[in-house]
C-alpha atoms as a PDB file:
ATOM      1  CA  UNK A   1     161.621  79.649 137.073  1.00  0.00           C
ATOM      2  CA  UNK A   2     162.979  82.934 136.165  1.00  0.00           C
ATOM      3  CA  UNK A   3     160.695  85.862 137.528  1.00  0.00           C
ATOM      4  CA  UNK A   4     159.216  88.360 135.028  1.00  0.00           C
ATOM      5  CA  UNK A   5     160.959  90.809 136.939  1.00  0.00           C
ATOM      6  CA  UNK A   6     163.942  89.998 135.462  1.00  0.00           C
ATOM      7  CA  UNK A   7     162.791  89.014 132.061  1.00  0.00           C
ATOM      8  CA  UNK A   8     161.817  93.066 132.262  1.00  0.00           C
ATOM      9  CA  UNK A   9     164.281  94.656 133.796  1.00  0.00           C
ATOM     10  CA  UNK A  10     166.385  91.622 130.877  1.00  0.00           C
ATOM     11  CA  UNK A  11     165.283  93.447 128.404  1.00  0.00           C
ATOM     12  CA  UNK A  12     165.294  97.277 129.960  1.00  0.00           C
ATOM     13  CA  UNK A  13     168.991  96.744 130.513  1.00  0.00           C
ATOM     14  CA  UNK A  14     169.436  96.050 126.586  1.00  0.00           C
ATOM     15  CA  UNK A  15     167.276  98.994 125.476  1.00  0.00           C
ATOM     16  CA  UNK A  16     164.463  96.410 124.247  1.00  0.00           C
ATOM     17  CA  UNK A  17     161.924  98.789 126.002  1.00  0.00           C
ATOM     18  CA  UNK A  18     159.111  97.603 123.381  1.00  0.00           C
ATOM     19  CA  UNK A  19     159.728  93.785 124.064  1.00  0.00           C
ATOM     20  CA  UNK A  20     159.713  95.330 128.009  1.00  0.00           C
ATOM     21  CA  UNK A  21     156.182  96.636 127.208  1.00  0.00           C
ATOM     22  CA  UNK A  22     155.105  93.622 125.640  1.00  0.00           C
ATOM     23  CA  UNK A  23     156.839  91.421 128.351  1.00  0.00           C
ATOM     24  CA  UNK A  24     154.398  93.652 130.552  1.00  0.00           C
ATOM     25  CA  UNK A  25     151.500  93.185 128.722  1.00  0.00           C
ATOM     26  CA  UNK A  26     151.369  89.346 128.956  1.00  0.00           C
ATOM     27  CA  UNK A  27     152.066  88.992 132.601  1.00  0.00           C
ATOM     28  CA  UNK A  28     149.281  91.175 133.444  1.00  0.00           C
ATOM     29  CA  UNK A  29     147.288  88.718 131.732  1.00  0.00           C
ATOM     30  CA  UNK A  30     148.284  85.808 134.179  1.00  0.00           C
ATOM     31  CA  UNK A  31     149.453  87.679 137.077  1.00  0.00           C
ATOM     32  CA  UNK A  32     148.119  90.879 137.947  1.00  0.00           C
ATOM     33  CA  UNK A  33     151.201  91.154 141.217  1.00  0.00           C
ATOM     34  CA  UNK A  34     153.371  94.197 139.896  1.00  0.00           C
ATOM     35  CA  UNK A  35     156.444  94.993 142.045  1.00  0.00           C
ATOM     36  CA  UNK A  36     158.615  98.222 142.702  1.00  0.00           C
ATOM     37  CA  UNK A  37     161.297  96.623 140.445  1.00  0.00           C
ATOM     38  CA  UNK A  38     158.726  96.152 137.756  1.00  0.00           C
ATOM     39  CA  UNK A  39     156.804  99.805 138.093  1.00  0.00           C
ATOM     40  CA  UNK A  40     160.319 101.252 137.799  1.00  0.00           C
ATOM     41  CA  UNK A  41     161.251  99.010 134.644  1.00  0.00           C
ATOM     42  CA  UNK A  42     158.123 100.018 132.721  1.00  0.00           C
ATOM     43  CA  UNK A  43     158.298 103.219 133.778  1.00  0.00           C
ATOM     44  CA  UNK A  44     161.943 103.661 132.284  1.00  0.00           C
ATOM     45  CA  UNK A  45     160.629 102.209 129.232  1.00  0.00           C
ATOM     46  CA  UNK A  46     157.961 104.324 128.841  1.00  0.00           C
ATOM     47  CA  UNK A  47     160.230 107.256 128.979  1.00  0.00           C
ATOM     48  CA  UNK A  48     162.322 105.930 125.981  1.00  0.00           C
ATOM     49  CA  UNK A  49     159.087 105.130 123.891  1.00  0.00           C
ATOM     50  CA  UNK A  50     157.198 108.457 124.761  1.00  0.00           C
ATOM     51  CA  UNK A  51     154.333 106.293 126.335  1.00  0.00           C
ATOM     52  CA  UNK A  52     153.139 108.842 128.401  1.00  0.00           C
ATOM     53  CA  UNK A  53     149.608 107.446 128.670  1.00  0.00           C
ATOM     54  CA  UNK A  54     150.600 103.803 129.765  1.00  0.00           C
ATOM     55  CA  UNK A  55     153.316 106.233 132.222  1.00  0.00           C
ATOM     56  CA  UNK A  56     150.743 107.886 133.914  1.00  0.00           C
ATOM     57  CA  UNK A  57     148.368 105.081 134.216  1.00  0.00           C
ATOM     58  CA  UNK A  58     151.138 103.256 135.765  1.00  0.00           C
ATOM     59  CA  UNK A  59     151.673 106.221 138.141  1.00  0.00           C
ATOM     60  CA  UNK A  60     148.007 106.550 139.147  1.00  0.00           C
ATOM     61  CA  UNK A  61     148.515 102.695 140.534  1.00  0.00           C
ATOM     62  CA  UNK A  62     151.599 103.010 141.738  1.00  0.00           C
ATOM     63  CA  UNK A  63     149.717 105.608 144.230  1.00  0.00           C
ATOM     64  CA  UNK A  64     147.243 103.536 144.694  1.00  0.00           C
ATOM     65  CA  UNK A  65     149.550 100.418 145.717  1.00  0.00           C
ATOM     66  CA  UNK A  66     151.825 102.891 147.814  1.00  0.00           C
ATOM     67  CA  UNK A  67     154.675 102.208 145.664  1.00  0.00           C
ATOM     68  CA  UNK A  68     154.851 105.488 144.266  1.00  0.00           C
ATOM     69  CA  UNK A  69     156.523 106.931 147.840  1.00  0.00           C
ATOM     70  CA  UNK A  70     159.361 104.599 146.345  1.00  0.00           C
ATOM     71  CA  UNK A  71     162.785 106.480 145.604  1.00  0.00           C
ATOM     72  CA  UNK A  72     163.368 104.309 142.450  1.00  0.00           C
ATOM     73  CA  UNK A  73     159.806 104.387 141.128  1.00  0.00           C
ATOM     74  CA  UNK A  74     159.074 108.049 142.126  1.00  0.00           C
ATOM     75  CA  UNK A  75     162.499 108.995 140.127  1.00  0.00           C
ATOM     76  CA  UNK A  76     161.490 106.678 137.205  1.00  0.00           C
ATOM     77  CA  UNK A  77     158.039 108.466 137.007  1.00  0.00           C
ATOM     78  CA  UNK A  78     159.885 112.283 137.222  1.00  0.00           C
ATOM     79  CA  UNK A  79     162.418 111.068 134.307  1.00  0.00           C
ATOM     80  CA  UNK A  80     159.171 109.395 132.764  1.00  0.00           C
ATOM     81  CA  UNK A  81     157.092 112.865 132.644  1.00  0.00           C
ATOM     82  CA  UNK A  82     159.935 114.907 131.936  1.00  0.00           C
ATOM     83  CA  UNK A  83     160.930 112.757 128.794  1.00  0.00           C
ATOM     84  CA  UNK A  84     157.377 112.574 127.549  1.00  0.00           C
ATOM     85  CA  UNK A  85     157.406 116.397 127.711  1.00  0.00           C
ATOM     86  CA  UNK A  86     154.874 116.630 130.318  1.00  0.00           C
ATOM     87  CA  UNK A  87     156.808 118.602 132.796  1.00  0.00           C
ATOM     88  CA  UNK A  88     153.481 119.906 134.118  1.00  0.00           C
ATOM     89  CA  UNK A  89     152.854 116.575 135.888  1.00  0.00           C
ATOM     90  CA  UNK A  90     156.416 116.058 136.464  1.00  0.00           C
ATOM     91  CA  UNK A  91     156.977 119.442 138.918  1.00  0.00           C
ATOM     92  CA  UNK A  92     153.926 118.702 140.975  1.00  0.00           C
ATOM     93  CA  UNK A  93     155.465 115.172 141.533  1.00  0.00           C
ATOM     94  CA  UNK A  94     158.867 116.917 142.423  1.00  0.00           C
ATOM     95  CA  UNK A  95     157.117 119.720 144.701  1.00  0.00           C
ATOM     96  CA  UNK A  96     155.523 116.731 147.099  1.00  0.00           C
ATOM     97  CA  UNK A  97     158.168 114.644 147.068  1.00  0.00           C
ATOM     98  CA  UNK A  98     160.199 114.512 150.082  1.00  0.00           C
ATOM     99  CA  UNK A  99     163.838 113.133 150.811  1.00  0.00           C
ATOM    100  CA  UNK A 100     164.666 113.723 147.177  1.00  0.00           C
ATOM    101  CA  UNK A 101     167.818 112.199 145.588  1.00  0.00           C
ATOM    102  CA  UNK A 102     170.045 113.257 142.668  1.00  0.00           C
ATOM    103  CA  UNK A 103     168.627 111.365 140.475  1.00  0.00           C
ATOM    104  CA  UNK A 104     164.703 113.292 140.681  1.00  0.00           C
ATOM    105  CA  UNK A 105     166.962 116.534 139.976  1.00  0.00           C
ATOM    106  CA  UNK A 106     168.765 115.034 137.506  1.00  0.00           C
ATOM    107  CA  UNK A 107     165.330 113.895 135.827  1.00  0.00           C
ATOM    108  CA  UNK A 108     164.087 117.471 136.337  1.00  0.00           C
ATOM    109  CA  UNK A 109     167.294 119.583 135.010  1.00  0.00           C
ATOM    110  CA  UNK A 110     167.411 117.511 132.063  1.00  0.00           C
ATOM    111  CA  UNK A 111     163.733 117.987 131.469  1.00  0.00           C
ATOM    112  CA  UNK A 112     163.397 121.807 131.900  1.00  0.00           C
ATOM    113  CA  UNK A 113     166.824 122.185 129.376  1.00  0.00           C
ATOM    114  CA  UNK A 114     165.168 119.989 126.697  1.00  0.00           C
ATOM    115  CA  UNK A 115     161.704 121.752 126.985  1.00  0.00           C
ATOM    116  CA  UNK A 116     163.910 125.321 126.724  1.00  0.00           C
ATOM    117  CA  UNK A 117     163.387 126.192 130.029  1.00  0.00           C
ATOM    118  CA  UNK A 118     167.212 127.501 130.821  1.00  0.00           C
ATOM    119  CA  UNK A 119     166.828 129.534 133.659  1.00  0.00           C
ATOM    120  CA  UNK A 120     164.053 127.144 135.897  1.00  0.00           C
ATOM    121  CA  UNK A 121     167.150 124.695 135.012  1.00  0.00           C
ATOM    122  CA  UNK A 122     169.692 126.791 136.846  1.00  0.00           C
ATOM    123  CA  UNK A 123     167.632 127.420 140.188  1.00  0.00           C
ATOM    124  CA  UNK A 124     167.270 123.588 140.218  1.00  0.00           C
ATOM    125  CA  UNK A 125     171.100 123.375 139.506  1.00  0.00           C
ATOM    126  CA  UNK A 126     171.737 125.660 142.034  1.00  0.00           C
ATOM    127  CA  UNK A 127     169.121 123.499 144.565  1.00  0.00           C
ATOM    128  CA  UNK A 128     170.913 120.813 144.055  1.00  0.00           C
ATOM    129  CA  UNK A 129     174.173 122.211 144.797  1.00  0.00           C
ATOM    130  CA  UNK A 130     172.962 123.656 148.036  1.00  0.00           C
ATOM    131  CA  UNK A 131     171.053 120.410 149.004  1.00  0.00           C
ATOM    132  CA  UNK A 132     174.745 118.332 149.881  1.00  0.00           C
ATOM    133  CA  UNK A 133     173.042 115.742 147.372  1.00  0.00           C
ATOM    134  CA  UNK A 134     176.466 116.074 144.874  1.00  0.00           C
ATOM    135  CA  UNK A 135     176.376 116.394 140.954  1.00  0.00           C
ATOM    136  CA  UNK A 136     177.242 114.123 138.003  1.00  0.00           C
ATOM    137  CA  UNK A 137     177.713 113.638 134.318  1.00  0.00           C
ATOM    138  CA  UNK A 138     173.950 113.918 133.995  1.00  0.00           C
ATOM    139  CA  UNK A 139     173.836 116.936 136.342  1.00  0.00           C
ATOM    140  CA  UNK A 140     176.113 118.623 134.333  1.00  0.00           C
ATOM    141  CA  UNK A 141     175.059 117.934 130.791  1.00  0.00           C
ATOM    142  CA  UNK A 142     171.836 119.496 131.874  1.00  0.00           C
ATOM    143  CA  UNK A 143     172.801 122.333 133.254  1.00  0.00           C
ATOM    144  CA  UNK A 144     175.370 123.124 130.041  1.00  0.00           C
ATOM    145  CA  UNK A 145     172.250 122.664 127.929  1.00  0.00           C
ATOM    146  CA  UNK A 146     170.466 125.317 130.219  1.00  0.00           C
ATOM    147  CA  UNK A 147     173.081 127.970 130.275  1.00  0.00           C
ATOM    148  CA  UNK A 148     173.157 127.842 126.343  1.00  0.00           C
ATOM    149  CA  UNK A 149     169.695 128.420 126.065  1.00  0.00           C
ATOM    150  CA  UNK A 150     170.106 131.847 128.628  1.00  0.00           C
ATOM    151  CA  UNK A 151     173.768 132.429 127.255  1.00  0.00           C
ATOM    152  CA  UNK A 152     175.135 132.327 130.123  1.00  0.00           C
ATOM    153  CA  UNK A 153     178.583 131.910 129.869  1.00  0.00           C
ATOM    154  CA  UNK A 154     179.937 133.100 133.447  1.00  0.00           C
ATOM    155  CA  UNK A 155     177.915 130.455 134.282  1.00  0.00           C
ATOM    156  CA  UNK A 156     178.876 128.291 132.013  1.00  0.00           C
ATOM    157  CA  UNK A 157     182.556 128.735 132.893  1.00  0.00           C
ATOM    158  CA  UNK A 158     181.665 128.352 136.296  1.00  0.00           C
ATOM    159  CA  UNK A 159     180.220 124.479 136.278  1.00  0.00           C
ATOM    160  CA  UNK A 160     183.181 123.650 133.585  1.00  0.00           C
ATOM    161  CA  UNK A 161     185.450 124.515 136.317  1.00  0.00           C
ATOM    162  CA  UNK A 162     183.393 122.370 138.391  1.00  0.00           C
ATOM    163  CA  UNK A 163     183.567 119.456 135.983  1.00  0.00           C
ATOM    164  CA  UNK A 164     187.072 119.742 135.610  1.00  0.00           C
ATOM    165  CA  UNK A 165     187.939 119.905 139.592  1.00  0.00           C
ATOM    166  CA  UNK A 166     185.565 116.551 139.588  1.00  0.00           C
ATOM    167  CA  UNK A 167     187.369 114.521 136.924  1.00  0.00           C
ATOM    168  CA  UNK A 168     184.084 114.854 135.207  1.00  0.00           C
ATOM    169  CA  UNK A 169     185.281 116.778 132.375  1.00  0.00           C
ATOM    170  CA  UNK A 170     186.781 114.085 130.868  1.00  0.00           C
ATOM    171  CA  UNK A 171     183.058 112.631 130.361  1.00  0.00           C
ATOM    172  CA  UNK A 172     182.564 112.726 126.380  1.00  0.00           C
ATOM    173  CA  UNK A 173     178.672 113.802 127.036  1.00  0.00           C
ATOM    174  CA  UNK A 174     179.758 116.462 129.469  1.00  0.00           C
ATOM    175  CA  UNK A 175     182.483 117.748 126.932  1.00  0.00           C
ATOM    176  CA  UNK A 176     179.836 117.948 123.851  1.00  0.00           C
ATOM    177  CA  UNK A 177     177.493 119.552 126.072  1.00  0.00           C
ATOM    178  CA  UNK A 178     179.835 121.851 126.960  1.00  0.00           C
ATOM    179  CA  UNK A 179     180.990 122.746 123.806  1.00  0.00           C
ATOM    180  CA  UNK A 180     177.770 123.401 122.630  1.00  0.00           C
ATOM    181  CA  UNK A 181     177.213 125.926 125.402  1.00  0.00           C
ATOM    182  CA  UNK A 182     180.248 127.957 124.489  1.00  0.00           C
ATOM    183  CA  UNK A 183     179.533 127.993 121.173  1.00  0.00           C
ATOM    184  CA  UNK A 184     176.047 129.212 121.682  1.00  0.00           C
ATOM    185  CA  UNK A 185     178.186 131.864 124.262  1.00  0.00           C
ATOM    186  CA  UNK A 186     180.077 133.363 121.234  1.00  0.00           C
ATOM    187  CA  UNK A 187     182.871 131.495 123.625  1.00  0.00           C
ATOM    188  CA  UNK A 188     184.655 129.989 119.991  1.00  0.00           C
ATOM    189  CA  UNK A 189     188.078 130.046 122.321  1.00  0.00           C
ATOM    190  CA  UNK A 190     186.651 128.009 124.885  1.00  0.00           C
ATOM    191  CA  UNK A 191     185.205 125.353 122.787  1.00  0.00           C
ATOM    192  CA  UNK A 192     188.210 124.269 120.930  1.00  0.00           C
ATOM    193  CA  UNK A 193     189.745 124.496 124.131  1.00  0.00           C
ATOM    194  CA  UNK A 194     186.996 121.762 125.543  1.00  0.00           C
ATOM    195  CA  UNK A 195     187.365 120.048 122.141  1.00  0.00           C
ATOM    196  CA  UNK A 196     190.843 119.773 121.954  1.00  0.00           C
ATOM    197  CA  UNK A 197     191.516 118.148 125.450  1.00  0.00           C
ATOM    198  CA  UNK A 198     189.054 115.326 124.707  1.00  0.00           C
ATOM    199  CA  UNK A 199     190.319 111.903 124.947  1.00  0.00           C
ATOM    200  CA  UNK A 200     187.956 110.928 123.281  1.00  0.00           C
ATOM    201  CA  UNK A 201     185.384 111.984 120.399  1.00  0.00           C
ATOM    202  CA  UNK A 202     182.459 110.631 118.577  1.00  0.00           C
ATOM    203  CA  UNK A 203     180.061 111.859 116.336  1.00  0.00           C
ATOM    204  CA  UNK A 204     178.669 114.752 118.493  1.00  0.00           C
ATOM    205  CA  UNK A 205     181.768 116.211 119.673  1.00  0.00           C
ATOM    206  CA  UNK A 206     182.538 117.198 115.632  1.00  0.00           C
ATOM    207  CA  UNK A 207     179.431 118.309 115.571  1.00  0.00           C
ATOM    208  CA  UNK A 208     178.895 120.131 118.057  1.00  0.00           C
ATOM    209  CA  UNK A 209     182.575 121.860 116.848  1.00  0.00           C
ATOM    210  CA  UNK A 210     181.287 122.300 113.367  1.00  0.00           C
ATOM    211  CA  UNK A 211     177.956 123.966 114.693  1.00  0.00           C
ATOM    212  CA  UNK A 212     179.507 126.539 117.106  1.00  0.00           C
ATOM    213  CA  UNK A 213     182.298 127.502 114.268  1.00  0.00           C
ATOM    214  CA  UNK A 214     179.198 127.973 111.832  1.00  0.00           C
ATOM    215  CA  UNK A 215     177.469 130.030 114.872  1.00  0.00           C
ATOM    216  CA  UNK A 216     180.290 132.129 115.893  1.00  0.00           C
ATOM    217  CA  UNK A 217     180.848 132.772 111.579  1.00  0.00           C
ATOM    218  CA  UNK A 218     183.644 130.871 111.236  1.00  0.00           C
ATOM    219  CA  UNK A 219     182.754 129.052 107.891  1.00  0.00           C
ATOM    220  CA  UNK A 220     186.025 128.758 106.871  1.00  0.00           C
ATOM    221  CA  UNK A 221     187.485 127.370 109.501  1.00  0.00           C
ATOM    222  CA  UNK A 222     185.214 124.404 109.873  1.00  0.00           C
ATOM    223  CA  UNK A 223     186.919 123.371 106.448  1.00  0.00           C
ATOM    224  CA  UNK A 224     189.919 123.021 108.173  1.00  0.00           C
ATOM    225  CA  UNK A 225     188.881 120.596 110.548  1.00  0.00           C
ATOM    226  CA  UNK A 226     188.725 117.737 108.106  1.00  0.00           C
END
């Protein structure tokens, strides 16, 4: 018989996080077993939904049940409280965490940047560089999003030259992100420069173009992009 495990982490994959829930909901009422797999599924879907309740009450038990001491579930819980805009919770679980992986940093950059917290962004950037523990697309979104909010474009220029000595330039989120930092800089140059060497574009990427021609006063010229 097929586990409900996998019917979960079925419909996590898909982005069905409410079926996940409900998946969730029914197995508890005939078997109250939950794994790590399972803790980590919910936890992502809570995340996507905003459920921070049902996040932290599944927190409190995975603590309870040891599981929370669990790379995977520990990271699922940071990116769940940092989503749900309770980075509150979500730095205390970070502060008494050891062995810490990319992901919890990636969980945390990305949550200080959406909740306008630039520069506590940076020093975790910065942490993160210094900890041997590498950088991503993720890693890099964030920290774009963080030096728009400080302006800081040396900085800025600093991690594009690190996305583009990683291949990671080439990333479409990474590109928009970084686009959006430069215009936000006053940087116009840069990001057509960014925008221009872009493989690829979608929806954001012409936005995010538009938006930093309209910030830098270049009404005009947005006209000229269609």
């Amino acid at each position: 018989p097929v586990s409900w495990s996998a019917i979960i982490a079925g419909c996590v994959q898909n982005n069905l996080f409410s079926l996940a829930l409900r998946f969730f909901k029914e197995m508890q009422k005939v078997d109250g077993g939950v794994s790590q797999s399972i803790y980590a599924s919910i936890l992502r879907s809570c995340a996507s939904l905003s459920e921070l309740r049902l996040g932290g009450q599944l927190h409190a038990h995975a603590l309870k049940s040891d599981f929370a001491a669990d790379g995977i579930v520990r990271t699922a819980t940071l990116d769940m409280y940092a989503k749900c805009d309770n980075m509150q919770d979500a730095q205390i679980l970070f502060a008494k965490s050891e062995n810490l992986n990319r992901q919890s940093y990636n969980a945390m950059i990305t949550g200080y940047s959406q909740e306008q917290h630039g520069f506590k962004a940076l020093l975790l950037f910065h942490r993160l560089m210094s900890s041997g523990l590498g950088f991503d697309e993720i890693s890099l979104s964030g920290v774009f999003r963080a030096c728009a909010l400080v302006k800081g474009f040396s900085e800025g220029l600093q991690v594009y030259g690190l996305a583009i000595k990683s291949n990671l330039s080439v990333d479409v989120c990474v590109a928009n992100a970084a686009i959006d930092m430069y215009g936000k800089c006053q940087a116009l140059a840069e990001a057509f420069r960014v925008f221009d060497e872009m493989r690829r574009r979608d929806a954001v990427s012409w936005n995010a173009i538009i938006a930093a021609n309209e910030q830098n006063g270049k009404g005009c010229k947005t006209l000229s992009l269609f």
